[in-house]
N, C-alpha and C. Protein backbone atom coordinates (compact mmCIF):
# COMPACT_ATOMS: atom_id res chain seq x y z
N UNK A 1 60.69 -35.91 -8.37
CA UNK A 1 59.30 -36.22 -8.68
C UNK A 1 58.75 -37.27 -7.72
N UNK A 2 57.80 -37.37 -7.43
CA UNK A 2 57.05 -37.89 -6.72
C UNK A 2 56.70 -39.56 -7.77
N UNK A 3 56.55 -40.22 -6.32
CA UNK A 3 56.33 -41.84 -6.79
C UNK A 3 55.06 -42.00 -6.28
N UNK A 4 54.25 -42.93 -7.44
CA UNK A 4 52.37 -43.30 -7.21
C UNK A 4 52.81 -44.19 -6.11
N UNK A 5 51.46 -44.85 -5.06
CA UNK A 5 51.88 -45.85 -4.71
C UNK A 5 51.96 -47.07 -5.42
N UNK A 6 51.03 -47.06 -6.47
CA UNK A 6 51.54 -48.45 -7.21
C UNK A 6 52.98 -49.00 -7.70
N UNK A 7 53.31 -47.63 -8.24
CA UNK A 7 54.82 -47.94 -8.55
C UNK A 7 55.81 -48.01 -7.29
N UNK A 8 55.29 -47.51 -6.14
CA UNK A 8 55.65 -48.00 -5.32
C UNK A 8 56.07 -49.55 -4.38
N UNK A 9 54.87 -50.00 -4.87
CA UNK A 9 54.24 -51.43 -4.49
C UNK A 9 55.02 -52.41 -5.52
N UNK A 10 54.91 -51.62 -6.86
CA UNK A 10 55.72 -52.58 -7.85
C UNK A 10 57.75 -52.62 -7.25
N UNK A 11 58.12 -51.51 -7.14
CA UNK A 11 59.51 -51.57 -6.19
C UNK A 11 59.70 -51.97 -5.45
N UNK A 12 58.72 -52.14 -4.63
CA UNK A 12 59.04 -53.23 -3.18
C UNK A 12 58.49 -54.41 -3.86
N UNK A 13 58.16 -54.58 -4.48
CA UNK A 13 58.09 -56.11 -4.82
C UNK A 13 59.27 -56.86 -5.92
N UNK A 14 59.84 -55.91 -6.45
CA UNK A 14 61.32 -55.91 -7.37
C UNK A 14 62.16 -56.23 -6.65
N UNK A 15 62.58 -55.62 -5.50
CA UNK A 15 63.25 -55.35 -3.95
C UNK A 15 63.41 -56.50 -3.35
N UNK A 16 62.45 -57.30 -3.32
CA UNK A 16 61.90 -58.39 -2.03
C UNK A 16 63.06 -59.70 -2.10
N UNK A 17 63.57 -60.14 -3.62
CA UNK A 17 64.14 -61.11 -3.25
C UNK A 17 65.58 -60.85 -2.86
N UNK A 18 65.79 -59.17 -3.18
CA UNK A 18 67.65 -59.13 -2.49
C UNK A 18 67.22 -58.42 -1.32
N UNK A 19 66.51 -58.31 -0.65
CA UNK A 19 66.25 -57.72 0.99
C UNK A 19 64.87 -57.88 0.91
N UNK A 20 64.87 -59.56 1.35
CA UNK A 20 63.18 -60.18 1.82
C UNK A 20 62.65 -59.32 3.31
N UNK A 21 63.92 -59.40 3.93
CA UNK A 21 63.24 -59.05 5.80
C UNK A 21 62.94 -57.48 5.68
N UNK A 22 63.60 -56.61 4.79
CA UNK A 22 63.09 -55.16 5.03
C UNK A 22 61.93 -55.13 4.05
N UNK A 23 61.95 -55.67 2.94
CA UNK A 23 60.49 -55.54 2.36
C UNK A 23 59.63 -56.18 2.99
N UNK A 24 59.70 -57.15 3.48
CA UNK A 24 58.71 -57.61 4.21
C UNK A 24 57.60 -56.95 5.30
N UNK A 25 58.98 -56.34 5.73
CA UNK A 25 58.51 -54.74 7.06
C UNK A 25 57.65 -53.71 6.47
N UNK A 26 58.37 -53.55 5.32
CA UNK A 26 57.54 -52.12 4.56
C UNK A 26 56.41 -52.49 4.17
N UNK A 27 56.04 -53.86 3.73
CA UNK A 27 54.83 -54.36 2.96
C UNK A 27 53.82 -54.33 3.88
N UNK A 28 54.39 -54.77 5.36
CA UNK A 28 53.29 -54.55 6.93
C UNK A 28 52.63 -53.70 6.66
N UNK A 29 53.95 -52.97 6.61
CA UNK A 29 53.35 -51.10 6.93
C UNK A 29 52.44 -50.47 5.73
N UNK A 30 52.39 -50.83 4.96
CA UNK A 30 51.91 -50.48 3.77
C UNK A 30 50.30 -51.35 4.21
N UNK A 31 50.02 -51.81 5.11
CA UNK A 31 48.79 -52.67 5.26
C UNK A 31 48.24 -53.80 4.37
N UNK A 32 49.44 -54.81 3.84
CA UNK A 32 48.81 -55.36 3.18
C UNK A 32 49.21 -56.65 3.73
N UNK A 33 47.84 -57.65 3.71
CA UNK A 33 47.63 -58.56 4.33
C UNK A 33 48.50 -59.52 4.11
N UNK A 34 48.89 -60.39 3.62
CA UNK A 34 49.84 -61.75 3.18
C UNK A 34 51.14 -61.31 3.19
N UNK A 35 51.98 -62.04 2.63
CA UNK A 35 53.48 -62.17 2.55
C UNK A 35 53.68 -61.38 1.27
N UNK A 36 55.02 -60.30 1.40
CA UNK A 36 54.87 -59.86 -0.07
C UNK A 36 55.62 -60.75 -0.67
N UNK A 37 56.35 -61.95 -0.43
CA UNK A 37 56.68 -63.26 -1.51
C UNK A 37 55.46 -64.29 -1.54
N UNK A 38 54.59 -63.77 -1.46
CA UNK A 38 53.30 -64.72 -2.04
C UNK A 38 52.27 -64.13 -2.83
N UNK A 39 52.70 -62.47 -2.97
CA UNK A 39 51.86 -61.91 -4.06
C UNK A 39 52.44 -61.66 -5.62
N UNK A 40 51.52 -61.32 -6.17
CA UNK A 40 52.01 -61.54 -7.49
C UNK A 40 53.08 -60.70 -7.94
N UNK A 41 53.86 -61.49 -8.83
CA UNK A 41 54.77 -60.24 -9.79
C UNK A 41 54.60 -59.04 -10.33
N UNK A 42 55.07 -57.81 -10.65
CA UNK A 42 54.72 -56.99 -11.29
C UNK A 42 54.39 -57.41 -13.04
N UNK A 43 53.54 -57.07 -13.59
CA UNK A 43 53.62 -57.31 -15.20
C UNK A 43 54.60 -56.12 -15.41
N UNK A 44 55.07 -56.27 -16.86
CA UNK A 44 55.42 -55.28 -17.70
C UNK A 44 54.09 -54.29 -18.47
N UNK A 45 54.29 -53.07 -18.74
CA UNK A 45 53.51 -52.21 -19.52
C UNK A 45 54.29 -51.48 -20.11
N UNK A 46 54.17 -52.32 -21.58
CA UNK A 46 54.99 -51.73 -22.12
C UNK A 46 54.82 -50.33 -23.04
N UNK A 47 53.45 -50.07 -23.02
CA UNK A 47 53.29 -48.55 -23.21
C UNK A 47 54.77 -47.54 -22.47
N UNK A 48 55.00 -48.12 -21.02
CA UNK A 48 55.81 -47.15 -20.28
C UNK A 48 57.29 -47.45 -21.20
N UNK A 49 57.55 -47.85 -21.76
CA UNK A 49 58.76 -48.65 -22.45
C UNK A 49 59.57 -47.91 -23.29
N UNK A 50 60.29 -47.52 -23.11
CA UNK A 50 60.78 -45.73 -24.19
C UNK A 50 61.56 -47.11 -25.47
N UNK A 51 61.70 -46.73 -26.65
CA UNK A 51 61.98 -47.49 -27.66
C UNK A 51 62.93 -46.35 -28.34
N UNK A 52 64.18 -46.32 -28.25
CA UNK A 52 64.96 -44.96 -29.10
C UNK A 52 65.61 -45.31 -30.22
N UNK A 53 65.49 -46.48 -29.96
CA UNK A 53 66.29 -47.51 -31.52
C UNK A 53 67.83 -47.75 -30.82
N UNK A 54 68.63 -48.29 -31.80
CA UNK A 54 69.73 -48.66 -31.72
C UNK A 54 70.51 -48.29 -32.66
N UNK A 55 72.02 -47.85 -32.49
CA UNK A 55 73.14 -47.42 -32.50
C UNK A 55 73.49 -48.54 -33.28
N UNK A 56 74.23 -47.99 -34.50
CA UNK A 56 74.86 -49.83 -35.20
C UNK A 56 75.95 -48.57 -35.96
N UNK A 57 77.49 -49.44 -36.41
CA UNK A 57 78.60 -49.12 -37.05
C UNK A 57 78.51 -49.26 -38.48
N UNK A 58 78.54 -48.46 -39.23
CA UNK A 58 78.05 -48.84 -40.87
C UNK A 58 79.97 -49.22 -41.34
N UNK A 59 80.27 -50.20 -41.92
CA UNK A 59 81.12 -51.00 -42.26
C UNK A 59 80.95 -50.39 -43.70
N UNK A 60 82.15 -50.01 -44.38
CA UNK A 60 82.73 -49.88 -45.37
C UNK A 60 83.97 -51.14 -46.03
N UNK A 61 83.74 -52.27 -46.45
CA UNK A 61 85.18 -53.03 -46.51
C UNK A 61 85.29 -53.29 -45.16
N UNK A 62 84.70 -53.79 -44.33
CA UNK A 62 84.88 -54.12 -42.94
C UNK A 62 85.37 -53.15 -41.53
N UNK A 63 85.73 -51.84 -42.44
CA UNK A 63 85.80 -50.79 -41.56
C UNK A 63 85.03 -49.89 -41.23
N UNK A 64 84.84 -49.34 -39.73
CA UNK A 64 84.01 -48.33 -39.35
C UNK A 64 84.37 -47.12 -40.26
N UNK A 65 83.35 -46.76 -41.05
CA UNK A 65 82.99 -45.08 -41.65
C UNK A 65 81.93 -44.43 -40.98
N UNK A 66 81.19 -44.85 -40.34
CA UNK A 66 80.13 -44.00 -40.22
C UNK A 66 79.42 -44.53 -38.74
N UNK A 67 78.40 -44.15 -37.94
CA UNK A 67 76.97 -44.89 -37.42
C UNK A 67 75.94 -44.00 -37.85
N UNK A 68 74.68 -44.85 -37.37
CA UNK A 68 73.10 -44.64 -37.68
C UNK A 68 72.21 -45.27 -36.80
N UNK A 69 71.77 -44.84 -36.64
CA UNK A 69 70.59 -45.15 -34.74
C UNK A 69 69.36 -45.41 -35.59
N UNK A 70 69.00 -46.19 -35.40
CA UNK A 70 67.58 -47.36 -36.64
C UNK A 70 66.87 -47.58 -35.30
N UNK A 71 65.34 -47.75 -36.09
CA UNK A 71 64.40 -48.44 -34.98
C UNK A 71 65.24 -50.11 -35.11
N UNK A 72 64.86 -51.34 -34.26
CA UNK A 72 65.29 -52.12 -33.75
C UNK A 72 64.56 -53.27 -34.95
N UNK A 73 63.47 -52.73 -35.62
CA UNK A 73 62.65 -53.82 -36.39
C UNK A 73 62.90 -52.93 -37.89
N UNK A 74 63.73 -52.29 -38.25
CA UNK A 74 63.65 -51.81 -39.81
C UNK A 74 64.73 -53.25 -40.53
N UNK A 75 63.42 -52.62 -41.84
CA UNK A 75 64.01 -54.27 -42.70
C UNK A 75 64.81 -53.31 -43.04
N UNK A 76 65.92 -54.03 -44.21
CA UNK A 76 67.07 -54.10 -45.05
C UNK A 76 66.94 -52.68 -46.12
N UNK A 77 65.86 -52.86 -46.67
CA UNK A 77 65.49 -51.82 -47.20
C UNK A 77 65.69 -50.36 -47.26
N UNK A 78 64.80 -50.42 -45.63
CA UNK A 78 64.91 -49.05 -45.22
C UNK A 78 66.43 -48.62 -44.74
N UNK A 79 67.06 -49.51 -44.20
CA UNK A 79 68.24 -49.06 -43.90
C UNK A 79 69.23 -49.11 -45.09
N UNK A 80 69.11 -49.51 -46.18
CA UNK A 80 69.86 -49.57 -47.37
C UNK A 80 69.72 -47.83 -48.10
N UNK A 81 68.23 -47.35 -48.10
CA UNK A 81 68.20 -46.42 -48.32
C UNK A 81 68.82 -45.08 -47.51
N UNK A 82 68.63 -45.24 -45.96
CA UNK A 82 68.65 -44.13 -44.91
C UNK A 82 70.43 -43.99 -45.21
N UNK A 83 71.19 -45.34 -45.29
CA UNK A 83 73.05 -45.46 -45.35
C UNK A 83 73.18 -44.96 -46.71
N UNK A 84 72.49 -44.90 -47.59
CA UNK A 84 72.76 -44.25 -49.06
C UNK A 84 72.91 -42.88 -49.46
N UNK A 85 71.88 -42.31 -47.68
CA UNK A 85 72.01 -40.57 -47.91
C UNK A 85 72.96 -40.15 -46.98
N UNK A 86 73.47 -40.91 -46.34
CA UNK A 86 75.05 -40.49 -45.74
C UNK A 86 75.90 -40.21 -46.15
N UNK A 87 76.40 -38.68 -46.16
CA UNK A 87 77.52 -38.21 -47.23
C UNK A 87 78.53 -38.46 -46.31
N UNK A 88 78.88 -39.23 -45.51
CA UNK A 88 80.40 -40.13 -45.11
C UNK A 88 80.37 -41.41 -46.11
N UNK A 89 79.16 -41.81 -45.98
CA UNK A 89 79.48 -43.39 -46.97
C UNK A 89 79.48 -42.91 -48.28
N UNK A 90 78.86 -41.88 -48.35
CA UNK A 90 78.42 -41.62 -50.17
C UNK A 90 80.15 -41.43 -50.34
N UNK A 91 80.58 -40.81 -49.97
CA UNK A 91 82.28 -40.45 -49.94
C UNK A 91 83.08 -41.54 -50.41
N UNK A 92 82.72 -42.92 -49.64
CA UNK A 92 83.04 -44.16 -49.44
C UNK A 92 82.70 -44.66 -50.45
N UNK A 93 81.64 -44.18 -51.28
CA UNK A 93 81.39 -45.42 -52.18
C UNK A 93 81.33 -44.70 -53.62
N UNK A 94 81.96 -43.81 -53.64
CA UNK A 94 81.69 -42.69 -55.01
C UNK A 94 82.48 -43.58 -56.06
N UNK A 95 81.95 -44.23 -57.10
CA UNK A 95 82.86 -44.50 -58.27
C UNK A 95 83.18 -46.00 -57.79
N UNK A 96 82.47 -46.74 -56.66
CA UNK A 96 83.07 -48.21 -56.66
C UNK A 96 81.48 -48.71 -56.91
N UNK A 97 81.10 -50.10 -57.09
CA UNK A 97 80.38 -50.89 -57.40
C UNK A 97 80.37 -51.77 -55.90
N UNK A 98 78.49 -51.45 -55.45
CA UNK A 98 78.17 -52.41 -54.56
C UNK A 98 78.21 -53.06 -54.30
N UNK A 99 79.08 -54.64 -54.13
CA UNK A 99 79.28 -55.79 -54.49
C UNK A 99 78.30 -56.79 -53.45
N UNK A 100 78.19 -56.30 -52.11
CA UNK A 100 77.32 -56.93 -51.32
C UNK A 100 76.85 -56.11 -49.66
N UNK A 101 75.40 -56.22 -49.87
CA UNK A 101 75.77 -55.40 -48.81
C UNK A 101 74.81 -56.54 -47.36
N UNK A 102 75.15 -56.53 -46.43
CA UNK A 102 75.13 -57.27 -45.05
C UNK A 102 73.96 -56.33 -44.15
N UNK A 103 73.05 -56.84 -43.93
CA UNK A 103 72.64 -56.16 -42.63
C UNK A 103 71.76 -57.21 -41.59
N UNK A 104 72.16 -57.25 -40.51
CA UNK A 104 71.99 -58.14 -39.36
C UNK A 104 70.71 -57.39 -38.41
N UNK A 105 69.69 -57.48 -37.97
CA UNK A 105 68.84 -56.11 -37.34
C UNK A 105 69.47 -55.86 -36.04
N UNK A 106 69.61 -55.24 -35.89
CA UNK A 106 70.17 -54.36 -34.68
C UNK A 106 71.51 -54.70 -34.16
N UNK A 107 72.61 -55.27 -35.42
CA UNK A 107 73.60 -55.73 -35.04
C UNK A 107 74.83 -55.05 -36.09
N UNK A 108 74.36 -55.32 -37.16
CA UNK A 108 75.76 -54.90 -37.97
C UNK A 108 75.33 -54.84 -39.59
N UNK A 109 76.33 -53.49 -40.30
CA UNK A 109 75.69 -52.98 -41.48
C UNK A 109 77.13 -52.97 -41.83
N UNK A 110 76.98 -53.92 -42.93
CA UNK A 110 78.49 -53.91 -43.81
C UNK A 110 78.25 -54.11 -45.32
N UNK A 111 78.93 -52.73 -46.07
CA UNK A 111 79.08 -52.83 -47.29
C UNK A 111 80.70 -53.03 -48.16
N UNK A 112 80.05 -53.67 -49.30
CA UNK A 112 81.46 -54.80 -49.61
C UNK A 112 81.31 -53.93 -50.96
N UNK A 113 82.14 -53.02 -51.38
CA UNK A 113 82.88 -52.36 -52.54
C UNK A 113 84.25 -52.71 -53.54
N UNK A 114 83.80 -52.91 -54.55
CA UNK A 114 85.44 -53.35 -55.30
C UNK A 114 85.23 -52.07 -56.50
C-alpha cells in the first residue's frame, strides 16, 4: 500500500533522532525549509489507534482455567458476568461457594472457591 506524504513526513520525523544526517537529507529533498530537528513532533491521533482489548488468565484457586480478551476499561461487573458464562469456569465452580473474587483491569482475574 501506498504511504500519504504526511505520514510520510511524520516517519522521517520518528526517524530523525536514530539517523539525524540521512533524515536530514531526505527532509532537503522533500523541500522543506528549516532543520527537521527544529520542527515539530508528530501528535498522536488516536482515532488511528486500533483498541482490541486485552488478553487476561481467569484464576480458579490461583490456577490458570481459562482466558478472556476484555476491553481495557470494563469494570468488575461486567467481567464478573462475561467469566460466569464460561463453561470452563462454570465446570470450576459447579457446587463450590464464591468466596472472593479479584479483578485488577487489564491485569488479573482470580476466583477464590471453598
Amino acid at each position: 500500500p501506498a504511504i500519504t506524504k504526511d505520514d510520510y513526513i511524520h516517519f522521517i520525523k520518528l526517524l530523525s533522532p536514530f539517523a539525524p544526517f540521512m533524515t536530514e537529507e531526505i527532509w532537503e529533498n522533500l523541500g522543506m525549509k528549516n532543520s527537521i530537528h527544529q520542527s515539530e513532533w508528530p501528535k498522536v491521533n488516536k482515532k488511528k489507534i486500533a483498541h482490541e482489548g486485552v488478553t487476561i488468565g481467569i484464576q480458579v484457586n490461583g490456577k490458570v482455567r481459562s482466558e478472556i480478551t476484555l476491553d481495557e476499561n470494563a469494570d468488575e461487573d461486567e467481567v464478573k458476568n462475561m467469566i460466569l458464562q464460561d463453561p470452563k469456569i462454570i465446570a470450576w465452580l459447579l457446587g463450590k461457594e464464591i468466596k472472593k473474587f479479584v479483578y485488577v483491569k487489564g491485569r488479573i482475574i482470580n476466583i477464590v472457591v471453598g
